[in-house]
N, C-alpha and C. Protein backbone atom coordinates (compact mmCIF):
# COMPACT_ATOMS: atom_id res chain seq x y z
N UNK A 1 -0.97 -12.74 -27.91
CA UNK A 1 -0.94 -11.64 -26.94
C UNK A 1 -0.22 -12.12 -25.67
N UNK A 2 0.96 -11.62 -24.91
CA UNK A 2 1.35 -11.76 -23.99
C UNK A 2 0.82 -11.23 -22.60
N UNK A 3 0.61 -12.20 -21.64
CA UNK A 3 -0.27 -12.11 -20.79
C UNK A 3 0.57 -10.95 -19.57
N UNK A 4 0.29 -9.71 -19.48
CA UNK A 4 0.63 -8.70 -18.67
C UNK A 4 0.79 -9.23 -17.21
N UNK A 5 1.54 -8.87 -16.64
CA UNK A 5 1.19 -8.71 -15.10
C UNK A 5 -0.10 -7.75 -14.56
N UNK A 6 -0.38 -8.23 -13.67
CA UNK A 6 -1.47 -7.01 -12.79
C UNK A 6 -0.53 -6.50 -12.22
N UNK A 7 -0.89 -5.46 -11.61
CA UNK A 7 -0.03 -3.93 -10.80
C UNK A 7 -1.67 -3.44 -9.73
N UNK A 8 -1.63 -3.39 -8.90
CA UNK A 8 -2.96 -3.27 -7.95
C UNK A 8 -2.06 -2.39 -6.59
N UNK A 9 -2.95 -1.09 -6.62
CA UNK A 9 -2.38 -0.34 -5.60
C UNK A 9 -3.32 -0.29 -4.68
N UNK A 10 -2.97 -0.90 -3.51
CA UNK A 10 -4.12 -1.03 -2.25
C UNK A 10 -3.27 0.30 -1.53
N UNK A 11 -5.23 0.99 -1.52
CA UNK A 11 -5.19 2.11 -0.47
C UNK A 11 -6.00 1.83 0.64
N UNK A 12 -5.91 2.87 1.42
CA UNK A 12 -6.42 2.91 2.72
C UNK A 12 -6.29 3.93 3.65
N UNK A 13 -6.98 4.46 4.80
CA UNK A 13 -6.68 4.61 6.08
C UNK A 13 -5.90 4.18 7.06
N UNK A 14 -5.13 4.49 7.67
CA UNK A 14 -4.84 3.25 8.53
C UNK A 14 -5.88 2.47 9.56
N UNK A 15 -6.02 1.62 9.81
CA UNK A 15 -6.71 1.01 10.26
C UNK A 15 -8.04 0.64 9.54
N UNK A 16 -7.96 0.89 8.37
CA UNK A 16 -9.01 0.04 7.39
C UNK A 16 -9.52 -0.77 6.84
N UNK A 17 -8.13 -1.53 7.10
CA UNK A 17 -7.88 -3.28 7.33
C UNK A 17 -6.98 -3.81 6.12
N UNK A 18 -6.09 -2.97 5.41
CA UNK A 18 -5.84 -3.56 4.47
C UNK A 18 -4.75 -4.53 4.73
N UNK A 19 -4.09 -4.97 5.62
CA UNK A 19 -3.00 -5.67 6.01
C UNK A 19 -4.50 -7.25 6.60
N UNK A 20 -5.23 -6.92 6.83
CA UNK A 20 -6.70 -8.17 6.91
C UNK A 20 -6.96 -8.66 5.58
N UNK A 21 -6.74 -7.95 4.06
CA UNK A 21 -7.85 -8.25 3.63
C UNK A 21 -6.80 -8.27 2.55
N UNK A 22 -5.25 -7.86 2.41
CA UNK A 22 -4.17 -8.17 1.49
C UNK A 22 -3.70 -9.99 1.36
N UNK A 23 -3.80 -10.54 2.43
CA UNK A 23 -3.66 -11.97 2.03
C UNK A 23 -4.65 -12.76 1.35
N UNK A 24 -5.45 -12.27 1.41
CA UNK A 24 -6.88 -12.95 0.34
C UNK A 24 -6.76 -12.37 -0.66
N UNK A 25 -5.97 -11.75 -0.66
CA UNK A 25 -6.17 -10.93 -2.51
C UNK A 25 -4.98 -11.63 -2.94
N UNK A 26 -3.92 -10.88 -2.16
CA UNK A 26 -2.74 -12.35 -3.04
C UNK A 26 -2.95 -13.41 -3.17
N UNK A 27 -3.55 -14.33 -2.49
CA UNK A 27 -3.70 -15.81 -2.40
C UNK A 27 -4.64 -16.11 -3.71
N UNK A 28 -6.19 -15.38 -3.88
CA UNK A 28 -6.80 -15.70 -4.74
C UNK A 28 -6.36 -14.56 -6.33
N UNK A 29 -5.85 -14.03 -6.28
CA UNK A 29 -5.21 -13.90 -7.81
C UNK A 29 -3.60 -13.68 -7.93
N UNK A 30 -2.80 -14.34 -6.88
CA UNK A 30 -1.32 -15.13 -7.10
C UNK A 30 -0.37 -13.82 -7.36
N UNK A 31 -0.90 -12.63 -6.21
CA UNK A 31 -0.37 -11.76 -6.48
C UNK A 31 1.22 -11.71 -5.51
N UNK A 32 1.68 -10.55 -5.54
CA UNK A 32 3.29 -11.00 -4.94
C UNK A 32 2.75 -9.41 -3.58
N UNK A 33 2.95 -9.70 -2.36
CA UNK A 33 2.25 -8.87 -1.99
C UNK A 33 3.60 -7.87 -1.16
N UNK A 34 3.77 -6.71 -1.86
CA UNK A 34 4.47 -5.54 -1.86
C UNK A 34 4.07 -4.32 -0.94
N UNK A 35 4.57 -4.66 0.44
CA UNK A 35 4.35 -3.39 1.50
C UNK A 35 5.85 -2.63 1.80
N UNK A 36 5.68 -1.55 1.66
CA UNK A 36 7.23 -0.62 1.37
C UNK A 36 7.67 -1.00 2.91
N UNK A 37 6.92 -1.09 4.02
CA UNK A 37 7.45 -1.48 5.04
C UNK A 37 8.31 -2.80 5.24
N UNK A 38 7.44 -3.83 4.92
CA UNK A 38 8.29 -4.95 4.99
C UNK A 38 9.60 -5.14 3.91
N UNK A 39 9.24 -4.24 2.93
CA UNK A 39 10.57 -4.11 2.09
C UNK A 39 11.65 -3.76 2.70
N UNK A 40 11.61 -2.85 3.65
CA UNK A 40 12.36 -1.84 3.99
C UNK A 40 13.37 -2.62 5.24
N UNK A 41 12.19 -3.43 5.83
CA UNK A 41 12.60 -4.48 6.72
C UNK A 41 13.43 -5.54 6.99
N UNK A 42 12.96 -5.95 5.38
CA UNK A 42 13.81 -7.01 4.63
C UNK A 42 14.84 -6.72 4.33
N UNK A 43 15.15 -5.40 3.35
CA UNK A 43 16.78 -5.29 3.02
C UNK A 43 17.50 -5.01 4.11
N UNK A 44 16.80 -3.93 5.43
CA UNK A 44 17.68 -3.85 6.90
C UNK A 44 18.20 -5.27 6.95
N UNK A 45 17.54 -6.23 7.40
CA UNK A 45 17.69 -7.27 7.54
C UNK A 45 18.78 -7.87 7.06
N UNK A 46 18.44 -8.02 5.96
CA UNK A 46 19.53 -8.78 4.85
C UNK A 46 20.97 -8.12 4.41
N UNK A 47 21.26 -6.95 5.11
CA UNK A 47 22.15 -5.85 4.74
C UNK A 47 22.75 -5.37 3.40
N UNK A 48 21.68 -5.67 2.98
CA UNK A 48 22.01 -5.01 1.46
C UNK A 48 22.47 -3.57 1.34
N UNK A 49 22.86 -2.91 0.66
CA UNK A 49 23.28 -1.71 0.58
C UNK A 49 22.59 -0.75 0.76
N UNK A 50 21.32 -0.91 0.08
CA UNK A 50 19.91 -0.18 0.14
C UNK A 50 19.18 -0.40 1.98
N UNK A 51 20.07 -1.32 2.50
CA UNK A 51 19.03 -1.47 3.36
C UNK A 51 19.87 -1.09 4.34
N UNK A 52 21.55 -0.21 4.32
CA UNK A 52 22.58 -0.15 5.28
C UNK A 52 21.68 1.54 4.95
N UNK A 53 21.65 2.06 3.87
CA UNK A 53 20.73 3.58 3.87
C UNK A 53 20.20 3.50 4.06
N UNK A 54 19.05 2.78 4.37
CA UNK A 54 17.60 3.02 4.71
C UNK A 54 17.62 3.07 6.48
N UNK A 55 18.33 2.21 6.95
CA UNK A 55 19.07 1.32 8.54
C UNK A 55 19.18 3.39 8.75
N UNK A 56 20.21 3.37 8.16
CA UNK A 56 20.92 5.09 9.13
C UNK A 56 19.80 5.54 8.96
N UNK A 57 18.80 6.46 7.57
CA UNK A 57 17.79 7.12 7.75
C UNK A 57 17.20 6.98 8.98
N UNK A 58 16.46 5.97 9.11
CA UNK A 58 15.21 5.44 10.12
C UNK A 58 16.29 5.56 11.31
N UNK A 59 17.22 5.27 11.48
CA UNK A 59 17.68 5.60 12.83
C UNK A 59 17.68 6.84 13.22
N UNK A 60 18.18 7.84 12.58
CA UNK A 60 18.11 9.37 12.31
C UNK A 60 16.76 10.08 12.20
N UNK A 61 16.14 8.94 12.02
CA UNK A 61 14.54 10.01 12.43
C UNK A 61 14.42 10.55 11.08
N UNK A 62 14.97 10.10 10.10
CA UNK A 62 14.42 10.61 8.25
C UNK A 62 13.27 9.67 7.88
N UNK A 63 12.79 10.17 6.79
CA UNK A 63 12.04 9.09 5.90
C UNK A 63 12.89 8.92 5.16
N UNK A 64 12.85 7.83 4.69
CA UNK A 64 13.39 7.47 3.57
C UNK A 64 13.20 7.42 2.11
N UNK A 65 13.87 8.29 1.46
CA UNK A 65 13.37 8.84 0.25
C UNK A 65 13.13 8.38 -0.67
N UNK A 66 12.50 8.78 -1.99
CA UNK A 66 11.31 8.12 -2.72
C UNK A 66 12.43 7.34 -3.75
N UNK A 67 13.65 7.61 -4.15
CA UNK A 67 14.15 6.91 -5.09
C UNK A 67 15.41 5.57 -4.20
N UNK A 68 14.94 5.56 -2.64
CA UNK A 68 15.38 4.54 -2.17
C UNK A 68 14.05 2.98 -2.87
N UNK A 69 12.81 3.77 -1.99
CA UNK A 69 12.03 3.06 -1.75
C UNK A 69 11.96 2.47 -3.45
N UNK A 70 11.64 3.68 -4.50
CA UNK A 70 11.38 3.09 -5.99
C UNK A 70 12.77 2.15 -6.46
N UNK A 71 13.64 2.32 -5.78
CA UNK A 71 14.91 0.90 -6.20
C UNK A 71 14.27 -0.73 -6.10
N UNK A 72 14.01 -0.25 -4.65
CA UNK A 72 13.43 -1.57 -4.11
C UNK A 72 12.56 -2.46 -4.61
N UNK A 73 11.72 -1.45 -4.68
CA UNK A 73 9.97 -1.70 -5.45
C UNK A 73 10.58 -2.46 -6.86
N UNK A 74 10.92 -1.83 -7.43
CA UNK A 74 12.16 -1.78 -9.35
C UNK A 74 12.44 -3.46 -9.13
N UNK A 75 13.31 -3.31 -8.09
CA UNK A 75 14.25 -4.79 -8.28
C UNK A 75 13.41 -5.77 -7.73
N UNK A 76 12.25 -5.51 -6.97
CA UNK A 76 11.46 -6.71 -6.50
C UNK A 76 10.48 -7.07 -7.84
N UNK A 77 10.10 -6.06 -8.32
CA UNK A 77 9.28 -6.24 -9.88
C UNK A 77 10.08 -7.28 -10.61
N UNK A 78 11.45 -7.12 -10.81
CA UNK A 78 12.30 -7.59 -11.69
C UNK A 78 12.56 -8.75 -11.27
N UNK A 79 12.92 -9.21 -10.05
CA UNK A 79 13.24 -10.47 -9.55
C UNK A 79 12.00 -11.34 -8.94
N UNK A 80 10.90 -11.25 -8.96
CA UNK A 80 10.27 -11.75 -8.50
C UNK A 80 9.49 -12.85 -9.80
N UNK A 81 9.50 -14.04 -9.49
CA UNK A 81 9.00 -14.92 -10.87
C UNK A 81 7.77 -15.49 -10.46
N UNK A 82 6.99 -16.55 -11.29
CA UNK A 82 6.03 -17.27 -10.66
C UNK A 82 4.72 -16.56 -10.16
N UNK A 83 4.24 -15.32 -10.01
CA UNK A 83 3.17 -14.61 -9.96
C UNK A 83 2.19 -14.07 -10.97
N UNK A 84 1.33 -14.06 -11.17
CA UNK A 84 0.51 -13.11 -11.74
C UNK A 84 0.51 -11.42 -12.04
N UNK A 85 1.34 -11.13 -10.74
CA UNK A 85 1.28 -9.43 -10.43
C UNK A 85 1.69 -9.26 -9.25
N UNK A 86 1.42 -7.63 -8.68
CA UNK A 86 1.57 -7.52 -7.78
C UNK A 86 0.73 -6.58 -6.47
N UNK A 87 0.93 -6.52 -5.51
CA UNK A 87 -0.43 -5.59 -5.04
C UNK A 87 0.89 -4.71 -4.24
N UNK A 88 0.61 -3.32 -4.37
CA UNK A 88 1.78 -2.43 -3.70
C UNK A 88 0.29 -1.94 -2.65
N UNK A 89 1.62 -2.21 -1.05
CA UNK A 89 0.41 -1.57 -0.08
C UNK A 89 1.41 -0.65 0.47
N UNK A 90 1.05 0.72 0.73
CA UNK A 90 1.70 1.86 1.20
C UNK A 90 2.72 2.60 0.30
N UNK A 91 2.65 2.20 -1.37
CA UNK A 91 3.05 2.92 -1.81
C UNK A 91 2.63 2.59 -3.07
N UNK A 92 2.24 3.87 -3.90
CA UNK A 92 2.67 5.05 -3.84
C UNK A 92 2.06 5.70 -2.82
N UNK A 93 2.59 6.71 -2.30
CA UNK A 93 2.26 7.50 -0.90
C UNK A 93 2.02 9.25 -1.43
N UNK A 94 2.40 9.71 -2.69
CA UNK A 94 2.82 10.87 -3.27
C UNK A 94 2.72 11.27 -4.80
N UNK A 95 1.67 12.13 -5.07
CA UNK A 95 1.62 12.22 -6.64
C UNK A 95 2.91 11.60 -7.35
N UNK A 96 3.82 11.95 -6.64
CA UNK A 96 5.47 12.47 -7.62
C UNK A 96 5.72 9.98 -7.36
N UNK A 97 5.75 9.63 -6.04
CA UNK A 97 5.93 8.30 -6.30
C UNK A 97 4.64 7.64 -7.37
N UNK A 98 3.56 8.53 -7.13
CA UNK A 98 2.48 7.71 -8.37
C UNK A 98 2.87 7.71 -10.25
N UNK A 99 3.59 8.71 -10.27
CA UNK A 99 4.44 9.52 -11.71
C UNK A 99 5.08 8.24 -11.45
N UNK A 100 6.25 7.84 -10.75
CA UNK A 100 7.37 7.05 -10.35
C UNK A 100 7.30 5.54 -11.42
N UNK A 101 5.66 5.75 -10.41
CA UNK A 101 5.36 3.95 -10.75
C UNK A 101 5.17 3.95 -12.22
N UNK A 102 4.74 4.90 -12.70
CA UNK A 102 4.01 4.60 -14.23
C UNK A 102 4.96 4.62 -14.77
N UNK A 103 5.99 5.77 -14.73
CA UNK A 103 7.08 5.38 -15.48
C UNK A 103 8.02 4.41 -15.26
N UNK A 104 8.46 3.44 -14.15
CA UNK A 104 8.80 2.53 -13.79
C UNK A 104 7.97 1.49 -15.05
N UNK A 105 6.59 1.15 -15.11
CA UNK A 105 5.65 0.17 -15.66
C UNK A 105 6.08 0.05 -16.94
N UNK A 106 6.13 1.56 -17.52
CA UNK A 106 6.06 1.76 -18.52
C UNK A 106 7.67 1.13 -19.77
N UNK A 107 8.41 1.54 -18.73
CA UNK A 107 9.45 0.84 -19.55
C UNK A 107 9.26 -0.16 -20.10
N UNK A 108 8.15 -1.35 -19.46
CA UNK A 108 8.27 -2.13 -19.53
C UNK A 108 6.80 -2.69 -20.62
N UNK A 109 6.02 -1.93 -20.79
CA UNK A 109 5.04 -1.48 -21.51
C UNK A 109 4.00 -1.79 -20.55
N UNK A 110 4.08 -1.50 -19.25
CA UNK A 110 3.15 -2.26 -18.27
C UNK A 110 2.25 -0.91 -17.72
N UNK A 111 1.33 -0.83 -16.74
CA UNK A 111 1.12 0.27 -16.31
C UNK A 111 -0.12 -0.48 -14.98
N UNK A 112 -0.21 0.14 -14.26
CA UNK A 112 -1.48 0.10 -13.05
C UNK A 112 -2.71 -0.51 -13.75
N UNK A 113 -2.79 -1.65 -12.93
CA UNK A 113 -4.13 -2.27 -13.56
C UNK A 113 -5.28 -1.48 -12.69
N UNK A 114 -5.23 -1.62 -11.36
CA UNK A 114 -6.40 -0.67 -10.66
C UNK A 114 -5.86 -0.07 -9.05
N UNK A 115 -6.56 0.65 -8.80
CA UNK A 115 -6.12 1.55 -7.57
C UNK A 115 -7.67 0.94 -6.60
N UNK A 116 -6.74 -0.11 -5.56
CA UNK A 116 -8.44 -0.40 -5.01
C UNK A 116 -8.15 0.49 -3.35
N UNK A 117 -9.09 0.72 -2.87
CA UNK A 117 -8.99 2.03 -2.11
C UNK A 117 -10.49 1.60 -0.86
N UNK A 118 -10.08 0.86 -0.24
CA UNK A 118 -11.00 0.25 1.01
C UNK A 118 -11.11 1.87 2.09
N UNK A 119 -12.18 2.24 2.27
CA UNK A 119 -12.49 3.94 2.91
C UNK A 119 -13.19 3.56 4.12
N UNK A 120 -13.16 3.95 5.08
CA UNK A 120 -13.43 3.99 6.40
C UNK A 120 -14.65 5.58 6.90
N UNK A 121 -14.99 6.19 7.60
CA UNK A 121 -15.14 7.33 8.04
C UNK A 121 -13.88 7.50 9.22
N UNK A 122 -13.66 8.76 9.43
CA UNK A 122 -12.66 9.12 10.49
C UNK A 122 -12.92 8.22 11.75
N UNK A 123 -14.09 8.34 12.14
CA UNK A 123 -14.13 8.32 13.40
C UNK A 123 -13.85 6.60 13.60
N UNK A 124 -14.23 5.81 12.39
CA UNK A 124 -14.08 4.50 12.82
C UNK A 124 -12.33 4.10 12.99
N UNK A 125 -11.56 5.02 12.12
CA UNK A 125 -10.05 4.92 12.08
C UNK A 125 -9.74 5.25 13.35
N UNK A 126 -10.13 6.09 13.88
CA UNK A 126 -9.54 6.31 15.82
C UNK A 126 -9.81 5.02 16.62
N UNK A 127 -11.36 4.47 16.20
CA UNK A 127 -11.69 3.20 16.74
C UNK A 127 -10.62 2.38 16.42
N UNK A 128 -10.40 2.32 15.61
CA UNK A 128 -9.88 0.81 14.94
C UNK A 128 -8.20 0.90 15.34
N UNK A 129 -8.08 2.04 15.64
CA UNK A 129 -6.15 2.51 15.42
C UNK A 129 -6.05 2.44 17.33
N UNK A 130 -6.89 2.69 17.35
CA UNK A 130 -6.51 2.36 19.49
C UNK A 130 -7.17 0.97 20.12
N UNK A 131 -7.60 0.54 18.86
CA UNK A 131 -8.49 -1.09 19.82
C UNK A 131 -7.33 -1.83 19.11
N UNK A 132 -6.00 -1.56 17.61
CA UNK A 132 -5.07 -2.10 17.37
C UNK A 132 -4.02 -1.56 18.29
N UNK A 133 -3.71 -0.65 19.00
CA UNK A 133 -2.79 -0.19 19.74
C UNK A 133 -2.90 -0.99 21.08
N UNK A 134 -4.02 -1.19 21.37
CA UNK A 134 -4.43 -1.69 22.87
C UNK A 134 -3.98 -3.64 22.71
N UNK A 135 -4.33 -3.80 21.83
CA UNK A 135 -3.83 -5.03 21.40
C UNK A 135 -2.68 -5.69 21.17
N UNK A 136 -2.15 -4.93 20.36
CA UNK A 136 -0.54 -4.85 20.06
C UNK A 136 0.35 -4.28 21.09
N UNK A 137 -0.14 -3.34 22.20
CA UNK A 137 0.66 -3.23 23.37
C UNK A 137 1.39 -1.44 22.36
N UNK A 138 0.78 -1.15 21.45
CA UNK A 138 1.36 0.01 21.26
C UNK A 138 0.72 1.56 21.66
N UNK A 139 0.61 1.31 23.32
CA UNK A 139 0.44 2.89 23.81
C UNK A 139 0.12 4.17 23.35
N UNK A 140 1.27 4.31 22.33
CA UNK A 140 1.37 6.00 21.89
C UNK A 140 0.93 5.54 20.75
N UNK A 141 0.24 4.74 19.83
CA UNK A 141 -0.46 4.54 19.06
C UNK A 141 -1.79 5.16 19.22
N UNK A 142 -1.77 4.95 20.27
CA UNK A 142 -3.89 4.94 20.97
C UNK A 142 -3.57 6.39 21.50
N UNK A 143 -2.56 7.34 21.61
CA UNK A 143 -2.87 8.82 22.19
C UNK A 143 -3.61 9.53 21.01
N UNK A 144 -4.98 10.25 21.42
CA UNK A 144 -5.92 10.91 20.23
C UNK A 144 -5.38 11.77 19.15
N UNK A 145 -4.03 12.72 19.64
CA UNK A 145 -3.19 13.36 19.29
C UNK A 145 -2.55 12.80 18.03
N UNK A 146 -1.94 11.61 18.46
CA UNK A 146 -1.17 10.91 17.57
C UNK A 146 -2.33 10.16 16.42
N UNK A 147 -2.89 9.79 16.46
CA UNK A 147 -4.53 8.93 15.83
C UNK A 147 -4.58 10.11 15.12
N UNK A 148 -4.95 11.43 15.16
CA UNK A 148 -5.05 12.30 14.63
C UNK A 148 -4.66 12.97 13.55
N UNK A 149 -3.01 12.89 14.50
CA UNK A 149 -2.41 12.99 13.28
C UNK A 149 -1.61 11.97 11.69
N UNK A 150 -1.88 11.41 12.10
CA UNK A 150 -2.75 10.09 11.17
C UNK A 150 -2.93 10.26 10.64
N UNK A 151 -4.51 10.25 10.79
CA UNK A 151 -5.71 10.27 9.81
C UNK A 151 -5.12 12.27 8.60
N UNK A 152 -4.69 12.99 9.96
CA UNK A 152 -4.76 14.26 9.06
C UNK A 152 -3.27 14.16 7.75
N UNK A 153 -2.44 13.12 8.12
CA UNK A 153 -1.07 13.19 7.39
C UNK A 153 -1.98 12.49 5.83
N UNK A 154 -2.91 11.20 6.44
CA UNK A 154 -3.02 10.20 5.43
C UNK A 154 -4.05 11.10 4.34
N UNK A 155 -5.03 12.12 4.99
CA UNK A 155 -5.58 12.72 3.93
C UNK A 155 -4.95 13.97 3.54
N UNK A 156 -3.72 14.26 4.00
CA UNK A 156 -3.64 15.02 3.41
C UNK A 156 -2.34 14.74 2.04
N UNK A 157 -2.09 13.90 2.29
CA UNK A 157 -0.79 13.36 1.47
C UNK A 157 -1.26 12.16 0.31
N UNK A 158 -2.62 11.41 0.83
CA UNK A 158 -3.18 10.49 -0.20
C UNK A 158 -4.73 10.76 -1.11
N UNK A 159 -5.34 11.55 -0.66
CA UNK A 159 -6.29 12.18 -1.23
C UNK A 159 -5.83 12.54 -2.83
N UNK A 160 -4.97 13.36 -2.56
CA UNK A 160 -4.66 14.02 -4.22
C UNK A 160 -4.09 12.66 -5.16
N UNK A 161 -3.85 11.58 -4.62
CA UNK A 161 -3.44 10.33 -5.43
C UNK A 161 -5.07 9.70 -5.79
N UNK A 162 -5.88 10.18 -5.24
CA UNK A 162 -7.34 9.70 -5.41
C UNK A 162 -7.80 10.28 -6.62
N UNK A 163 -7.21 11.28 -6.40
CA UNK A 163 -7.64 12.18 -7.83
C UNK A 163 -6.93 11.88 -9.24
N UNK A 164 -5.75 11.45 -8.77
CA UNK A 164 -4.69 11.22 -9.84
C UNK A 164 -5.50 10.17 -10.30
N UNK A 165 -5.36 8.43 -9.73
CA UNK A 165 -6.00 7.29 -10.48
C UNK A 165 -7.49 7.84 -10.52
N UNK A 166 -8.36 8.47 -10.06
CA UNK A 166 -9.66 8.68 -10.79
C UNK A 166 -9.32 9.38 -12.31
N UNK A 167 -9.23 10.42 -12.21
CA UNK A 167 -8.44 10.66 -13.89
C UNK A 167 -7.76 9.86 -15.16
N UNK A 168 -7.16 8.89 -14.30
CA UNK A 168 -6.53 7.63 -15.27
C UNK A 168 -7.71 6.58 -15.40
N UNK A 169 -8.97 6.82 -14.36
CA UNK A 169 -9.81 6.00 -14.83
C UNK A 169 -9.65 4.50 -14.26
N UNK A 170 -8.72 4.04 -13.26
CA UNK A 170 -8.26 3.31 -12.81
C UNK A 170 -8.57 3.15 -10.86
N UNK A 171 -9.54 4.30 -10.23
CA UNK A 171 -9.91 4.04 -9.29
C UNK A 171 -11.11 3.04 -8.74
N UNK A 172 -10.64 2.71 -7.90
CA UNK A 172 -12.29 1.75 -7.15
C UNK A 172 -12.33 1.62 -5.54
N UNK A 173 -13.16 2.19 -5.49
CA UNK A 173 -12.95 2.32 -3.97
C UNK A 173 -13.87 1.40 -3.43
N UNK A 174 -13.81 1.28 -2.20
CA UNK A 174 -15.01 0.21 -1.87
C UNK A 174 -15.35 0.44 -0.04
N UNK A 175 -16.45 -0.27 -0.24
CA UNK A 175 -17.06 0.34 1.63
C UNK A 175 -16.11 -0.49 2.77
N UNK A 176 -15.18 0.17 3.35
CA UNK A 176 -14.59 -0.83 4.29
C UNK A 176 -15.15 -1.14 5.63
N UNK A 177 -16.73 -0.95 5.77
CA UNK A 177 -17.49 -1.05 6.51
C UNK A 177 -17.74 -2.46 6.65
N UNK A 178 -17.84 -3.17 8.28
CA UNK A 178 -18.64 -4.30 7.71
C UNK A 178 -18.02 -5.11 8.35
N UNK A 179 -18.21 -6.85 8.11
CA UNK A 179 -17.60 -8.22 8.86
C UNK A 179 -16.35 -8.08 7.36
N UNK A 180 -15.14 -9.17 7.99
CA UNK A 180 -14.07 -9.22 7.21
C UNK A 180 -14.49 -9.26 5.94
N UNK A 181 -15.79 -10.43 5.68
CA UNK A 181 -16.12 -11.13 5.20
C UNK A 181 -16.91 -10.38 3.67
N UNK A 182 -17.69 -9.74 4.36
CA UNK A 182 -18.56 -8.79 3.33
C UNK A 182 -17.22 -7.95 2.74
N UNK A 183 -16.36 -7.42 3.27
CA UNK A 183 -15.60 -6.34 2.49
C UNK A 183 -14.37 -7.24 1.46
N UNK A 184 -14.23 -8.44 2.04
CA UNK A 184 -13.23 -9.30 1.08
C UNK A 184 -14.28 -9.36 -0.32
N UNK A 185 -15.82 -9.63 -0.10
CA UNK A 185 -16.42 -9.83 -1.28
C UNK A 185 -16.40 -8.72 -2.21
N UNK A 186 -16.66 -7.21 -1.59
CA UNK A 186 -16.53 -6.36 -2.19
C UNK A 186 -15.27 -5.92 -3.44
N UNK A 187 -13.92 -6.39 -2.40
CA UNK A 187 -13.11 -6.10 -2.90
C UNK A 187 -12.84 -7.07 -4.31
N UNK A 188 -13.38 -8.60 -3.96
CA UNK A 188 -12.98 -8.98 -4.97
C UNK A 188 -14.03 -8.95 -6.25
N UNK A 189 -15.34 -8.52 -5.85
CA UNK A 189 -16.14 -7.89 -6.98
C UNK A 189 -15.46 -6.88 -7.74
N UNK A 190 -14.77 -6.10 -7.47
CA UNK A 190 -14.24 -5.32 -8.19
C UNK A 190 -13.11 -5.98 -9.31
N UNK A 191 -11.57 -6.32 -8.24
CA UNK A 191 -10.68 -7.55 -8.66
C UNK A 191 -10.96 -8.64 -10.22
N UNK A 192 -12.45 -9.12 -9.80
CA UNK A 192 -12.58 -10.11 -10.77
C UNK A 192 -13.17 -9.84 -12.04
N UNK A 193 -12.68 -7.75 -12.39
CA UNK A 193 -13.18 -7.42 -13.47
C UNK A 193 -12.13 -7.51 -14.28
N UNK A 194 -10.72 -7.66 -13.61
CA UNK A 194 -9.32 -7.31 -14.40
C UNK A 194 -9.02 -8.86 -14.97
């Protein structure tokens, strides 16, 4: 039997901590840790072609669209050696990128090992998104307005992906309540079923 990769889609709130609690997960199961942001960062960076389109979008005030981002994601799967798997944080973002991924996997006969999904209540995400704004020096982060609309983009655009991996049977959510400490255990109680 050939030993699969893991595929692990870390969800969240913002401010739920998953950018806290993503280096302990890569580190202890040797995952390759995949945030569409720093992707996005990286090819700007590196001026790759993908990353001279992505450069104009984001300057222009676009998002950048789902079969940029699924290139990226594609060729980092493909080129990346020496891991176990991988943990995608901030994407999929969209039923239609969650379709994306499977059929992406699938070529390959691979598919989503689990959807882990660290949950907050609202009110602690305003906490947590203006005591990181106040910190980081990012102002219009911490306006209630903006916090708001946040929280209202993130449920309203990631919720129905909750529904999707519950259906596939592949959800786990877990209490993101708590010291770092207790919720790293949580998470990897789950983790150390795959």
């Amino acid at each position: 039997m050939t030993n699969h990769m893991k595929y692990y889609v870390l969800f969240g709130p913002p401010g739920a901590g998953k950018g806290t609690q993503a280096g302990s997960m890569v580190e202890r199961y040797h995952l390759c840790h995949l945030s569409t942001g720093e992707l996005l960062r990286s090819e700007i960076a590196a001026g790759t072609e993908l990353g001279k389109q992505a450069k104009a979008l984001i300057d222009a005030g676009n998002l950048v669209p789902d079969e940029v981002v699924e290139g990226m994601i594609e060729s980092k799967f493909r080129s990346t050696k020496g891991v176990d798997g991988f943990l995608l944080d901030g994407f999929p973002r969209t039923i239609a990128q969650a379709e994306a991924l499977d059929s992406m996997l699938a070529k390959s006969g691979e598919g989503v090992t689990a959807c882990v999904s660290l949950m907050i209540p609202d009110a602690l995400i305003h906490e947590r998104i203006a005591h990181r704004a106040t910190i980081e020096g990012r102002a219009d982060d911490a306006r209630p307005e903006i916090v708001e609309n946040r929280i209202k983009t993130y449920h309203a655009k990631t919720e129905p992906l909750i529904a999707y991996y519950r259906k596939a049977g592949k959800y786990h959510e877990i209490d993101g309540v708590g010291s770092i400490d207790a919720v790293r255990e949580r998470i990897f109680s789950v983790m150390d079923q795959f």
